[in-house]
N, C-alpha and C. Protein backbone atom coordinates (compact mmCIF):
# COMPACT_ATOMS: atom_id res chain seq x y z
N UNK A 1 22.09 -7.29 5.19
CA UNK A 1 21.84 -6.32 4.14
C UNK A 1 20.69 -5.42 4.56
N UNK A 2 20.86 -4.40 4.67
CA UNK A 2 19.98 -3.01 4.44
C UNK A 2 19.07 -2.63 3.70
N UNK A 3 18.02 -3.23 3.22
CA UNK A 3 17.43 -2.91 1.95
C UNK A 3 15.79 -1.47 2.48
N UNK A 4 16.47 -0.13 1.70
CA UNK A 4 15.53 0.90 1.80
C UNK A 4 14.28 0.89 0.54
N UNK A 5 12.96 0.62 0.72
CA UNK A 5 12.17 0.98 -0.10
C UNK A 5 11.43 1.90 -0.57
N UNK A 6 11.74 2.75 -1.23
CA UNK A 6 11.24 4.21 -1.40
C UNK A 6 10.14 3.94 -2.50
N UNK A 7 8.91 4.99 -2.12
CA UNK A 7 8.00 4.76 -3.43
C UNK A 7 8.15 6.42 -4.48
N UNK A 8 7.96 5.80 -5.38
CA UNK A 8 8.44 7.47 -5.86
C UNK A 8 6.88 8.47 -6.28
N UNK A 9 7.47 9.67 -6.40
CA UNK A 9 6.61 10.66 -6.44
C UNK A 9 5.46 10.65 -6.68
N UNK A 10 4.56 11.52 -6.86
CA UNK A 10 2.98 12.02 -6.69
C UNK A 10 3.01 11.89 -8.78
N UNK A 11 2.32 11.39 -9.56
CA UNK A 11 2.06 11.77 -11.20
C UNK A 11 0.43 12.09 -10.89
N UNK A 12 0.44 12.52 -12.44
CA UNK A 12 -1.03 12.81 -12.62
C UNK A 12 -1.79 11.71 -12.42
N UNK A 13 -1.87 10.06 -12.95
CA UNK A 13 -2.15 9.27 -12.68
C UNK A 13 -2.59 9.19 -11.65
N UNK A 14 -1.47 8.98 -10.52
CA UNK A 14 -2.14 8.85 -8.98
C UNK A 14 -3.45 9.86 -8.66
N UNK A 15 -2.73 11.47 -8.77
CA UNK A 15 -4.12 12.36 -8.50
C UNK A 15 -5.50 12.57 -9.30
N UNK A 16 -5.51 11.88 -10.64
CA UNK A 16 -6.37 10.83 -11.17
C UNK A 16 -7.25 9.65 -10.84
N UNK A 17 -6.13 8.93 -9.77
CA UNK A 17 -6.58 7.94 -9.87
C UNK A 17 -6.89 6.60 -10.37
N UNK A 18 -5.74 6.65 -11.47
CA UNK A 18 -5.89 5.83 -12.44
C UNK A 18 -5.04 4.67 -12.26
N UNK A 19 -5.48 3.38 -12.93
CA UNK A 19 -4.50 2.54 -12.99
C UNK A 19 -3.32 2.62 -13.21
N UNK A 20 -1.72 2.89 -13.10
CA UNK A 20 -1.23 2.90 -13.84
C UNK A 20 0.16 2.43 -13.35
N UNK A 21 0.40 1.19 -14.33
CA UNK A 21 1.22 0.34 -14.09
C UNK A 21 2.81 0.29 -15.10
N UNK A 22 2.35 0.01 -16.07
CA UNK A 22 3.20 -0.35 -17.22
C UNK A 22 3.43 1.17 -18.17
N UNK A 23 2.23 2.00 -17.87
CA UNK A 23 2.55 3.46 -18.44
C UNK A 23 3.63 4.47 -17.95
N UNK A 24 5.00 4.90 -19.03
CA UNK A 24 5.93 5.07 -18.33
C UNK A 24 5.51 6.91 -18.13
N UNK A 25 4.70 7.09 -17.02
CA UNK A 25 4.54 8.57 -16.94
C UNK A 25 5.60 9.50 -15.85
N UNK A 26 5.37 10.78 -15.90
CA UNK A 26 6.45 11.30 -15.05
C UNK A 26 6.09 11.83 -14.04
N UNK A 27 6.21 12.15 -12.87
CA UNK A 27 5.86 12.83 -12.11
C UNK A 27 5.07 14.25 -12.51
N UNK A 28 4.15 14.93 -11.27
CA UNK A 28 3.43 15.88 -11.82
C UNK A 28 4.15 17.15 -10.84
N UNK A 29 3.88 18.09 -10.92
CA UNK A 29 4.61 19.23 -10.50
C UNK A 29 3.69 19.10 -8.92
N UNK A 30 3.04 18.69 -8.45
CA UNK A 30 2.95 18.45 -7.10
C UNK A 30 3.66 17.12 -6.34
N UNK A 31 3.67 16.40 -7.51
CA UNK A 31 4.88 15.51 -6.93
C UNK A 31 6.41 15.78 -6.48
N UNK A 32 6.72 16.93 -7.52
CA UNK A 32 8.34 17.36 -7.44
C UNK A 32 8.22 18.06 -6.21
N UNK A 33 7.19 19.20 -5.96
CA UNK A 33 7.19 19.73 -4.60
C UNK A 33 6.67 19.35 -3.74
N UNK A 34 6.38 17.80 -3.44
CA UNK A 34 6.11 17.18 -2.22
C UNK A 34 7.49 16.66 -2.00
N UNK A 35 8.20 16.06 -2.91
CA UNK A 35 9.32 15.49 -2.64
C UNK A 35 10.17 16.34 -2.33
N UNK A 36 10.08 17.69 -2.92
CA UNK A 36 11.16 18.53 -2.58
C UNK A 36 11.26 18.69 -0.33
N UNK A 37 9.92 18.51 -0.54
CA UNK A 37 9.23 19.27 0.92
C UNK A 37 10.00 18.13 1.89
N UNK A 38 9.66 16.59 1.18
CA UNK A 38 10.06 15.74 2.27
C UNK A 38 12.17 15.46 2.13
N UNK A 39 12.29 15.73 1.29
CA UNK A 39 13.59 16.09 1.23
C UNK A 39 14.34 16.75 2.62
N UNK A 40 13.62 17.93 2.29
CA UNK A 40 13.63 18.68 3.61
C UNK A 40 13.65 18.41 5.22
N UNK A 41 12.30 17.47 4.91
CA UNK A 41 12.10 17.17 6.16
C UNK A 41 12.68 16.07 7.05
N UNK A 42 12.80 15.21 5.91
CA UNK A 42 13.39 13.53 6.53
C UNK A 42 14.78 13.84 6.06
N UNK A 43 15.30 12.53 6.93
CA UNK A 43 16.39 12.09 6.65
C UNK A 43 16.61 11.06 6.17
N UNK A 44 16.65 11.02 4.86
CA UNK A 44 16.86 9.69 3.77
C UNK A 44 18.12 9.03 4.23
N UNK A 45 18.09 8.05 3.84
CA UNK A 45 19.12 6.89 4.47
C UNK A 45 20.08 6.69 3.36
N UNK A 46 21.31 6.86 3.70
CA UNK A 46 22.87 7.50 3.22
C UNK A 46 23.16 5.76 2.77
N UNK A 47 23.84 5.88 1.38
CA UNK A 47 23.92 4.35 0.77
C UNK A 47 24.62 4.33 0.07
N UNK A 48 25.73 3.48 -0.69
CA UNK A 48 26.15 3.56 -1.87
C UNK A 48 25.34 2.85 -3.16
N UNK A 49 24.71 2.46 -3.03
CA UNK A 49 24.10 1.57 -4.07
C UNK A 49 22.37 1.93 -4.08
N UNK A 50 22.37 2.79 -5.50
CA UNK A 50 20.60 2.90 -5.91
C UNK A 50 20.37 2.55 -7.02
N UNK A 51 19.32 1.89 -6.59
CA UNK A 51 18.59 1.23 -8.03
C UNK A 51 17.28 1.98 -8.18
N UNK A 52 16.94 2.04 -9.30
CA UNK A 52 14.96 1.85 -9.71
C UNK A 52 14.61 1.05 -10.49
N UNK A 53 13.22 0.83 -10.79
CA UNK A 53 12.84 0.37 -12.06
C UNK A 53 13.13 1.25 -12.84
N UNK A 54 13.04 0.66 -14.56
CA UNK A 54 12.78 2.02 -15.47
C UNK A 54 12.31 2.58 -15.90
N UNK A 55 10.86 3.25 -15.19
CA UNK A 55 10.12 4.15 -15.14
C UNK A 55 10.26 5.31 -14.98
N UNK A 56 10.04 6.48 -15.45
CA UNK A 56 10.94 7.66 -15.38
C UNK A 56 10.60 8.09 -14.05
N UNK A 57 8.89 8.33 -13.50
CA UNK A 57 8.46 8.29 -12.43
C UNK A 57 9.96 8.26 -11.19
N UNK A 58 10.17 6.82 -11.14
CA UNK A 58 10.80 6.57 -10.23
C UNK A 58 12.38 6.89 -10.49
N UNK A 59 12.58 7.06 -11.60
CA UNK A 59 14.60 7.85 -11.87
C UNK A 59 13.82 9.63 -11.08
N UNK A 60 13.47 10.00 -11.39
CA UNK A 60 12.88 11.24 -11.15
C UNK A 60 13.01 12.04 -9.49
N UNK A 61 11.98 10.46 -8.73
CA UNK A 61 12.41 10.50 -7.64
C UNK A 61 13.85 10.95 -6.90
N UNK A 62 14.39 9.26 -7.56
CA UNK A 62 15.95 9.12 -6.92
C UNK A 62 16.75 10.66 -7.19
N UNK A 63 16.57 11.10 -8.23
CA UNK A 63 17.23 12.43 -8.67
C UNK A 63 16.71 13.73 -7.66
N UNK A 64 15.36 14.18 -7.54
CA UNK A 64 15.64 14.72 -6.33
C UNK A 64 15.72 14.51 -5.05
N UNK A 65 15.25 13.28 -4.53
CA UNK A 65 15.80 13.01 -3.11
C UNK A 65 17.37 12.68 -2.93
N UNK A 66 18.05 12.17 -3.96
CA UNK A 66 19.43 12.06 -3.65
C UNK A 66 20.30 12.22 -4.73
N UNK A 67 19.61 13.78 -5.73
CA UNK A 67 20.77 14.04 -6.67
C UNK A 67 21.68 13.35 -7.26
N UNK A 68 21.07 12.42 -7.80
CA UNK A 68 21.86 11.76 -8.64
C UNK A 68 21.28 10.77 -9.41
N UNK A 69 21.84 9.78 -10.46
CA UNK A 69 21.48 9.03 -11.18
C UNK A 69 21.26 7.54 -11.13
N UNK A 70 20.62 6.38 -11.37
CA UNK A 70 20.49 5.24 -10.79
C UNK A 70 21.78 4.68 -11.32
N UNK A 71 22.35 3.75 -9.76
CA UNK A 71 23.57 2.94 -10.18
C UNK A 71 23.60 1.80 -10.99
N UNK A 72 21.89 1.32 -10.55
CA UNK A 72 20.90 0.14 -11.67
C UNK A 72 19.64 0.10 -11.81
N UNK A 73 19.33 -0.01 -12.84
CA UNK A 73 18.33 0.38 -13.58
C UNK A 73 17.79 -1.31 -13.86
N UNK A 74 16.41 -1.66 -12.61
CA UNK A 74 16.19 -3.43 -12.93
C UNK A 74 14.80 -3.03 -13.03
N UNK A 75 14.23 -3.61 -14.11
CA UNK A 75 12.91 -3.76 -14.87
C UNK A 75 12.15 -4.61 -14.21
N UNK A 76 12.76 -5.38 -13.37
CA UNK A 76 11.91 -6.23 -12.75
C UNK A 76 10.86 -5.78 -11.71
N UNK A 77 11.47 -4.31 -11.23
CA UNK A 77 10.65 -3.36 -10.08
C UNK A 77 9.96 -2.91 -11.05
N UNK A 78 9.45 -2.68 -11.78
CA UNK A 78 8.03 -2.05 -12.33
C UNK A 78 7.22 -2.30 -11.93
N UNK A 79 6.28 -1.50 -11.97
CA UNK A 79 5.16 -1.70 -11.42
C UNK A 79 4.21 -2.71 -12.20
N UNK A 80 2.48 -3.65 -11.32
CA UNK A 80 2.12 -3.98 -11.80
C UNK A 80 1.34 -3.72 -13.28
N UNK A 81 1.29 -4.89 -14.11
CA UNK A 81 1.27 -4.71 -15.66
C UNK A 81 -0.76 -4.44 -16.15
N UNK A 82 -1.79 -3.45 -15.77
CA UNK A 82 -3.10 -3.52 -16.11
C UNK A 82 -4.02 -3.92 -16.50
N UNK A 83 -2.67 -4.24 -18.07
CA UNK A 83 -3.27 -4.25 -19.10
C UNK A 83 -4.28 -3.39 -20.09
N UNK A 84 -5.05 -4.11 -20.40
CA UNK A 84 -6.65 -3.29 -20.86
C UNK A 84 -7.05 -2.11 -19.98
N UNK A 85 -6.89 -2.23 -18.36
CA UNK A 85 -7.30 -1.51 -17.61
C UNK A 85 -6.27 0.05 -17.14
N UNK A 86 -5.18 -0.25 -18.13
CA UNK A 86 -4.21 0.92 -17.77
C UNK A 86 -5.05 2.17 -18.01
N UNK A 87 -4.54 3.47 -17.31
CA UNK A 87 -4.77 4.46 -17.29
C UNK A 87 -6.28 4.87 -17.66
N UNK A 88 -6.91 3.81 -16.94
CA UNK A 88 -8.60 4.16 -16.43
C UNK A 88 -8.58 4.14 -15.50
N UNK A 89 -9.84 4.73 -15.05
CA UNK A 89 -10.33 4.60 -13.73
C UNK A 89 -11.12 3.75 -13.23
N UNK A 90 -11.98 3.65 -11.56
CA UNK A 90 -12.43 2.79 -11.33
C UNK A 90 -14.13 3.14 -12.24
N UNK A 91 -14.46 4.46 -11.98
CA UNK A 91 -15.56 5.07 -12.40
C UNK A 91 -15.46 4.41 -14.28
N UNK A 92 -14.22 4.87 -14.60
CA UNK A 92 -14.51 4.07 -16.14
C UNK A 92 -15.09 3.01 -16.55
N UNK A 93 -14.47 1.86 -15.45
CA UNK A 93 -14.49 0.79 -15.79
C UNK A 93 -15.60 -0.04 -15.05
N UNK A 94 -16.28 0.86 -14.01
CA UNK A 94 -17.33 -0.19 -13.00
C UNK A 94 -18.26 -0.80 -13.86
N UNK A 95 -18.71 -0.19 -15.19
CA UNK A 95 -19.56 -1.20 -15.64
C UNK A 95 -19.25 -2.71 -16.49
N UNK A 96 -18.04 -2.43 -17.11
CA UNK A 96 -17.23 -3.12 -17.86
C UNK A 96 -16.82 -4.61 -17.13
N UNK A 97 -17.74 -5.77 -17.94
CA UNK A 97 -17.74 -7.34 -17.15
C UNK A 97 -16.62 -7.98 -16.77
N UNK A 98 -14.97 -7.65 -17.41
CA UNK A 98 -13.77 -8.09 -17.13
C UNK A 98 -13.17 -7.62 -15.96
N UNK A 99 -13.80 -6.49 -15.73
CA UNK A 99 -13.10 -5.10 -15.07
C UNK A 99 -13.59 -5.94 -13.56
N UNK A 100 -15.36 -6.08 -13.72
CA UNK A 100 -16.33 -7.04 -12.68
C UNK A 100 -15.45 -8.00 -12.08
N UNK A 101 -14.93 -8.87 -13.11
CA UNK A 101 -14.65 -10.73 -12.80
C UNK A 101 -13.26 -10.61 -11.90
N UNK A 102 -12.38 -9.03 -12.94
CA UNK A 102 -10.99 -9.20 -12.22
C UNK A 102 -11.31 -8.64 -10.25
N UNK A 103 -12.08 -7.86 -10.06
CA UNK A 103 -12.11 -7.22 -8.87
C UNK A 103 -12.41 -8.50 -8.16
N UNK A 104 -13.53 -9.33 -8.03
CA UNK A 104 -13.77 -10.15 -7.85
C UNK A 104 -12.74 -11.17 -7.39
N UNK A 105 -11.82 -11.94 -8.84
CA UNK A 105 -11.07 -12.57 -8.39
C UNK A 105 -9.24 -12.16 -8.10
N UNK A 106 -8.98 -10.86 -8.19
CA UNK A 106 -7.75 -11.18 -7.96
C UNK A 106 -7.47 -10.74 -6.37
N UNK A 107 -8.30 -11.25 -5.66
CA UNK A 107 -7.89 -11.61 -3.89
C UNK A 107 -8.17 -12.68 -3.43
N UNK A 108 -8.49 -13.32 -4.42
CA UNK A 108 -8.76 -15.02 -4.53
C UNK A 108 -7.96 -15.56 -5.25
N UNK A 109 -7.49 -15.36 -6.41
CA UNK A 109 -6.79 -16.20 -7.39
C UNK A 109 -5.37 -15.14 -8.11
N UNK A 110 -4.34 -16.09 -7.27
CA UNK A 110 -3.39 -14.90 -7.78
C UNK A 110 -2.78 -15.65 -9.58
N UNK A 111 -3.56 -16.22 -9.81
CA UNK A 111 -3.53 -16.53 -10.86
C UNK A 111 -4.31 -16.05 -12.19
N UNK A 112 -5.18 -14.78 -11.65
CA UNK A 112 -6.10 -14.14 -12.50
C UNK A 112 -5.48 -13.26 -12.67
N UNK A 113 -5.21 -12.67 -14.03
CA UNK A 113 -5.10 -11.85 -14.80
C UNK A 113 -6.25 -10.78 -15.46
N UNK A 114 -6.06 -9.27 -15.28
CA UNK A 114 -6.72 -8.79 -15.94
C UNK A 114 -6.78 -8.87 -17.49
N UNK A 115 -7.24 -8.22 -18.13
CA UNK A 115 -7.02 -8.73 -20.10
C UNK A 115 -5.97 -7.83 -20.42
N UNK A 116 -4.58 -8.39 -20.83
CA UNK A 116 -3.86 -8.11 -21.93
C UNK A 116 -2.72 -7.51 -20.50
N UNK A 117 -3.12 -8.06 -19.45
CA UNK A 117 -1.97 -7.55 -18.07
C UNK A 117 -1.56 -8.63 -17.78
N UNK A 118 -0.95 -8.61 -16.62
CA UNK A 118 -0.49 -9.76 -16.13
C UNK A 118 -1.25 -10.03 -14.54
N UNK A 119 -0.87 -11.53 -14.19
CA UNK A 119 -1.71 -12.27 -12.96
C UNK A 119 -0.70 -11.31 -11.78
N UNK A 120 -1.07 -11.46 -10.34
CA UNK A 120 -0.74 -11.55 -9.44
C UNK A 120 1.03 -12.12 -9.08
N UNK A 121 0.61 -13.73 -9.29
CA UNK A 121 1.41 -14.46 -9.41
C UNK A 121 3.04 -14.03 -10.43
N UNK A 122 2.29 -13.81 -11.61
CA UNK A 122 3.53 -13.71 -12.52
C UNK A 122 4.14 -11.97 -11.70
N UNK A 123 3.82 -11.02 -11.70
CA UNK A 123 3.60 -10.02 -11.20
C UNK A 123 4.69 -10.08 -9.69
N UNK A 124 4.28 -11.09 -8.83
CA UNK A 124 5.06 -11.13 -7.27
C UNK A 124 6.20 -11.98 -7.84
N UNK A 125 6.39 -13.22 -9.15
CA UNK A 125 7.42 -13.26 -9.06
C UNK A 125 8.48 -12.69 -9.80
N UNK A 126 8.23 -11.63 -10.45
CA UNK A 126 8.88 -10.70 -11.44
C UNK A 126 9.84 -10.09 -10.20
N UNK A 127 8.79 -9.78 -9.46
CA UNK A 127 9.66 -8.76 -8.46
C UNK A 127 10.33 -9.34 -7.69
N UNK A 128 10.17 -10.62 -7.16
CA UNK A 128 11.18 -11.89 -5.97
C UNK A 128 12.61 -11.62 -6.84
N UNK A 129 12.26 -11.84 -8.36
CA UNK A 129 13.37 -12.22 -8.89
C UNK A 129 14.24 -10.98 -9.00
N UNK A 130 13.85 -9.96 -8.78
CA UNK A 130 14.45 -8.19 -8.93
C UNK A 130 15.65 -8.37 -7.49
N UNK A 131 14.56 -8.97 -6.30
CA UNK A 131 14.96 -8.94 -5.09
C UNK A 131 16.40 -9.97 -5.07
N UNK A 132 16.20 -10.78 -5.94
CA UNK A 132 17.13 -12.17 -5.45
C UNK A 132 18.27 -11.28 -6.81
N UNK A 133 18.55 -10.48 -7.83
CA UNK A 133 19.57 -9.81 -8.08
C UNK A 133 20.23 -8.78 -7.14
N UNK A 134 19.45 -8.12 -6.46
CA UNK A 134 19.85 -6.95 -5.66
C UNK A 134 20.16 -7.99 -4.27
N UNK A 135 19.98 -9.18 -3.91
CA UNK A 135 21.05 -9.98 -2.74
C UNK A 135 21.82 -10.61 -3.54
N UNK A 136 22.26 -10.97 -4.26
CA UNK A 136 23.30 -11.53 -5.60
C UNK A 136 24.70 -10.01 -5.51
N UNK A 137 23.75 -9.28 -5.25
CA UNK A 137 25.39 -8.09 -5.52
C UNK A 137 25.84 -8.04 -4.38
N UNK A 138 25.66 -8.97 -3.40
CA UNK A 138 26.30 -8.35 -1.95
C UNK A 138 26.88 -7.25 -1.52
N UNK A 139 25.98 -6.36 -1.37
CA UNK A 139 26.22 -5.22 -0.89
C UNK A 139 25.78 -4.97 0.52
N UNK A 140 25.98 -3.76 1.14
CA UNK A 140 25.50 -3.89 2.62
C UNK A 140 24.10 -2.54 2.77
N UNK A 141 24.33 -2.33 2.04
CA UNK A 141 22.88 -1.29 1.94
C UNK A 141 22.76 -0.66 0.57
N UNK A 142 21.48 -0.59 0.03
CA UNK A 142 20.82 -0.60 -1.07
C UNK A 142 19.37 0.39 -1.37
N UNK A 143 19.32 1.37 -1.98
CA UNK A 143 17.69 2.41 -1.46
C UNK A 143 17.26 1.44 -3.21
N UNK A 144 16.09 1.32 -3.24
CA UNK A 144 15.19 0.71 -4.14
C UNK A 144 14.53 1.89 -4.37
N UNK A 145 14.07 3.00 -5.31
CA UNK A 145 13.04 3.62 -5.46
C UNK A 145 12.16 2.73 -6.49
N UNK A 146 11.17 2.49 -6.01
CA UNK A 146 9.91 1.99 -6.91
C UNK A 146 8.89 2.21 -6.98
N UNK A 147 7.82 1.71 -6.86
CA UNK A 147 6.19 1.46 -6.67
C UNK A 147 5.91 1.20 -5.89
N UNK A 148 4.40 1.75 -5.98
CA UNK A 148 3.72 1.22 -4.79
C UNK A 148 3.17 -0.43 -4.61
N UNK A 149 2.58 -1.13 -5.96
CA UNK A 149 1.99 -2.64 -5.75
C UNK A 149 4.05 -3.36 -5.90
N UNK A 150 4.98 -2.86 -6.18
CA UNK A 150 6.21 -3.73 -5.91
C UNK A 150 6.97 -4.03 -4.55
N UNK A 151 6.42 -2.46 -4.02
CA UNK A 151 6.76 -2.37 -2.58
C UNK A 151 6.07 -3.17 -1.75
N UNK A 152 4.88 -3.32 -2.21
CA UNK A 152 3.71 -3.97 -1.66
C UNK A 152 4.22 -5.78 -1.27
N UNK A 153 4.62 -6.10 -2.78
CA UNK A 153 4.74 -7.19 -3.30
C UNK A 153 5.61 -7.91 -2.59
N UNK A 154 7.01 -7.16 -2.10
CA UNK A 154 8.52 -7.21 -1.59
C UNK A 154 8.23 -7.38 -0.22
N UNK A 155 7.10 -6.40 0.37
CA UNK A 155 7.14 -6.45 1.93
C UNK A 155 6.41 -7.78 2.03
N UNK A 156 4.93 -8.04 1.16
CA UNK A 156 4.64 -9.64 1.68
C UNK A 156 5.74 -10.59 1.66
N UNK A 157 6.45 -10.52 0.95
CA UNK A 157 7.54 -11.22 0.66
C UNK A 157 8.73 -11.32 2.03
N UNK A 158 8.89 -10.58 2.03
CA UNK A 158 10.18 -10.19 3.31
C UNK A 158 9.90 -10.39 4.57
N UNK A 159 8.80 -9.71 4.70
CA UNK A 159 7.74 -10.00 6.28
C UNK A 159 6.33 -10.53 6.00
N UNK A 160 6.65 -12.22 5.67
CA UNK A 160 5.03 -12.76 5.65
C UNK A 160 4.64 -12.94 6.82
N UNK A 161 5.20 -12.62 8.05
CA UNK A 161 4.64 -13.07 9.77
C UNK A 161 4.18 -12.02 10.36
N UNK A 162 4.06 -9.99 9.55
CA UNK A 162 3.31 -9.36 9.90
C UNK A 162 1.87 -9.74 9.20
N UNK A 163 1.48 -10.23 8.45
CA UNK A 163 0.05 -10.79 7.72
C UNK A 163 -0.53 -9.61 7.32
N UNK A 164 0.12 -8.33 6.69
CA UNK A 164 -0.84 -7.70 6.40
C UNK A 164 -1.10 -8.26 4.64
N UNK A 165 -2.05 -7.74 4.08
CA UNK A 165 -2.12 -7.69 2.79
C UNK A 165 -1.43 -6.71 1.93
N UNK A 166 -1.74 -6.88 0.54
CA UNK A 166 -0.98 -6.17 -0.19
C UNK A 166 -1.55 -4.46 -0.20
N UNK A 167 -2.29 -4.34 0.06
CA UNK A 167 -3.14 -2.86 0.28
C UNK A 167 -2.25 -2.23 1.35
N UNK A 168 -2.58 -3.00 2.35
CA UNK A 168 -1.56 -2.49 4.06
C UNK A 168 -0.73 -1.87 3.78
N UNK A 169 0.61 -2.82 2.73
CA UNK A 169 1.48 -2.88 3.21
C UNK A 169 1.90 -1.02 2.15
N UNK A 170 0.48 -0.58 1.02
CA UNK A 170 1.67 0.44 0.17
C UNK A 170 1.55 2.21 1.00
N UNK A 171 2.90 2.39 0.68
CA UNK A 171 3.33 3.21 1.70
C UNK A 171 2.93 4.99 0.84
N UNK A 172 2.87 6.14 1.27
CA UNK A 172 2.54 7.40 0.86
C UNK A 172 3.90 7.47 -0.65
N UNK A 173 3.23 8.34 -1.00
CA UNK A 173 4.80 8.99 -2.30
C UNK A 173 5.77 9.62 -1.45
N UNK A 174 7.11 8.72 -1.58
CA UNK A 174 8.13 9.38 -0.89
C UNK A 174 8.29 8.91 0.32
N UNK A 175 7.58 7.42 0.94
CA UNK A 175 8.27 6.99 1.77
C UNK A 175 8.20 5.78 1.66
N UNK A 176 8.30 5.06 2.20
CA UNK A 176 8.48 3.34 2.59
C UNK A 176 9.00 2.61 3.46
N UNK A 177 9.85 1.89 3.74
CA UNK A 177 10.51 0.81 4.40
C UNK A 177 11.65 0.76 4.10
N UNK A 178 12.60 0.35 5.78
CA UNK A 178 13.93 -0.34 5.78
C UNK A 178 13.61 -1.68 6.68
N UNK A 179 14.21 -2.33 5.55
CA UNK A 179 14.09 -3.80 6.25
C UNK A 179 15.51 -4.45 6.29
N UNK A 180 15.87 -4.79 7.10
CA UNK A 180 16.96 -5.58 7.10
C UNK A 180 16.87 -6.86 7.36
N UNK A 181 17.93 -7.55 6.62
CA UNK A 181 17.81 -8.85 6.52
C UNK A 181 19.52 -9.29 6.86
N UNK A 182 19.31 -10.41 7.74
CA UNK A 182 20.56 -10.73 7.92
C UNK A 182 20.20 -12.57 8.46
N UNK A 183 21.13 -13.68 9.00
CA UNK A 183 21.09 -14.82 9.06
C UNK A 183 19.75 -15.21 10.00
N UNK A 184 19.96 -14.06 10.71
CA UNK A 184 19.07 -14.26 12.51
C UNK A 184 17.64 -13.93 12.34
N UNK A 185 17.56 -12.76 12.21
CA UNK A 185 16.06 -11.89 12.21
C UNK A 185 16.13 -11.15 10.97
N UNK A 186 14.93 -10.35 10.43
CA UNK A 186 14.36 -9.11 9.80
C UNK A 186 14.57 -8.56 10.89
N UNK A 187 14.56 -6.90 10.66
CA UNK A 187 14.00 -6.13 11.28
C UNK A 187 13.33 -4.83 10.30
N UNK A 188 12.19 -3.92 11.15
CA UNK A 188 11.73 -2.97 10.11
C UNK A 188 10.91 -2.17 10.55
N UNK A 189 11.55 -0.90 9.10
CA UNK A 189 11.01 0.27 10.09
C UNK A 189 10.75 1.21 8.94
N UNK A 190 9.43 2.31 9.30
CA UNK A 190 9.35 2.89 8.43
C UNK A 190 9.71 4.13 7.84
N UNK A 191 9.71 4.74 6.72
CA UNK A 191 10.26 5.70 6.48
C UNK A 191 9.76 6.46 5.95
């Protein structure tokens, strides 16, 4: 199986800076014309089968890089959940003691949760379980438009013997990873 990971477009959020996970925002008009640009430039990988989460963000994407509409729509690719900390910043929140404890522990304890978000843990296996529907449909190639901490989440997952972390692994707006998976090897490459 073929599996393409696309991250989707540029929002205000990102050029903000802001947390933003569970907020369903849309792309910002420098997002549509970056994507338009890389449209252009790359050659997206030809598939019958696209999914996103259901974030509009990422339907948005899939629609202009490959004109058209998601074939599935799995909630499980959303992005990570903030909580309390959605759509702040780091500057908002540096003084704030939860904001302190979570920085602290969530590269230690994937069992820490920010307040009123979700852990690490619950978080990587939301998305395993997204992954283990999309190998359930046996298909032979598949483009994922999602996020950046799911993409993140999927590649530790897929390739734990490159050792990068979850930071490493998230890719620009508008590109990502093909990884293939088959009995023998991974293989992977970026996009």
């Amino acid at each position: 199986m073929q599996i393409y990971l696309i991250r989707h477009g540029i929002t205000e959020a990102n050029e903000r800076r802001l947390y933003c996970g569970s907020s369903d925002v849309p792309l910002c008009a420098n997002g549509v014309e970056q994507l338009g640009r890389l449209k252009r430039e790359i050659i997206y990988p030809t598939v019958k089968t696209h999914i996103t989460s259901n974030m509009q963000r990422a339907i948005q994407t899939l629609k202009i890089l490959y004109d058209k509409s998601p074939d599935l729509v799995i909630d499980a690719f959303n992005e990570y959940d903030f909580g309390e900390f959605e759509m702040k910043s780091h500057e908002e929140l540096q003084d704030v003691a939860d904001y302190q404890r979570w920085i602290e522990k969530i590269g230690e304890n994937d069992d820490f949760a920010c307040p009123g978000g979700e852990s690490t843990r619950d978080f990587k296996n939301r998305v395993i379980s997204g992954l283990e529907t999309v190998c359930e449909m046996n298909v032979e190639s598949v483009v994922m438009v999602c996020h950046g901490g799911t993409i993140s989440a999927l590649m530790e997952h897929l390739v734990p013997e490159r050792f990068r972390n979850r930071y490493e692994w998230l890719p620009m707006q508008g590109r990502g990873y093909a990884v293939e998976i088959n009995d023998k090897q991974k293989t992977l490459k970026i996009i």
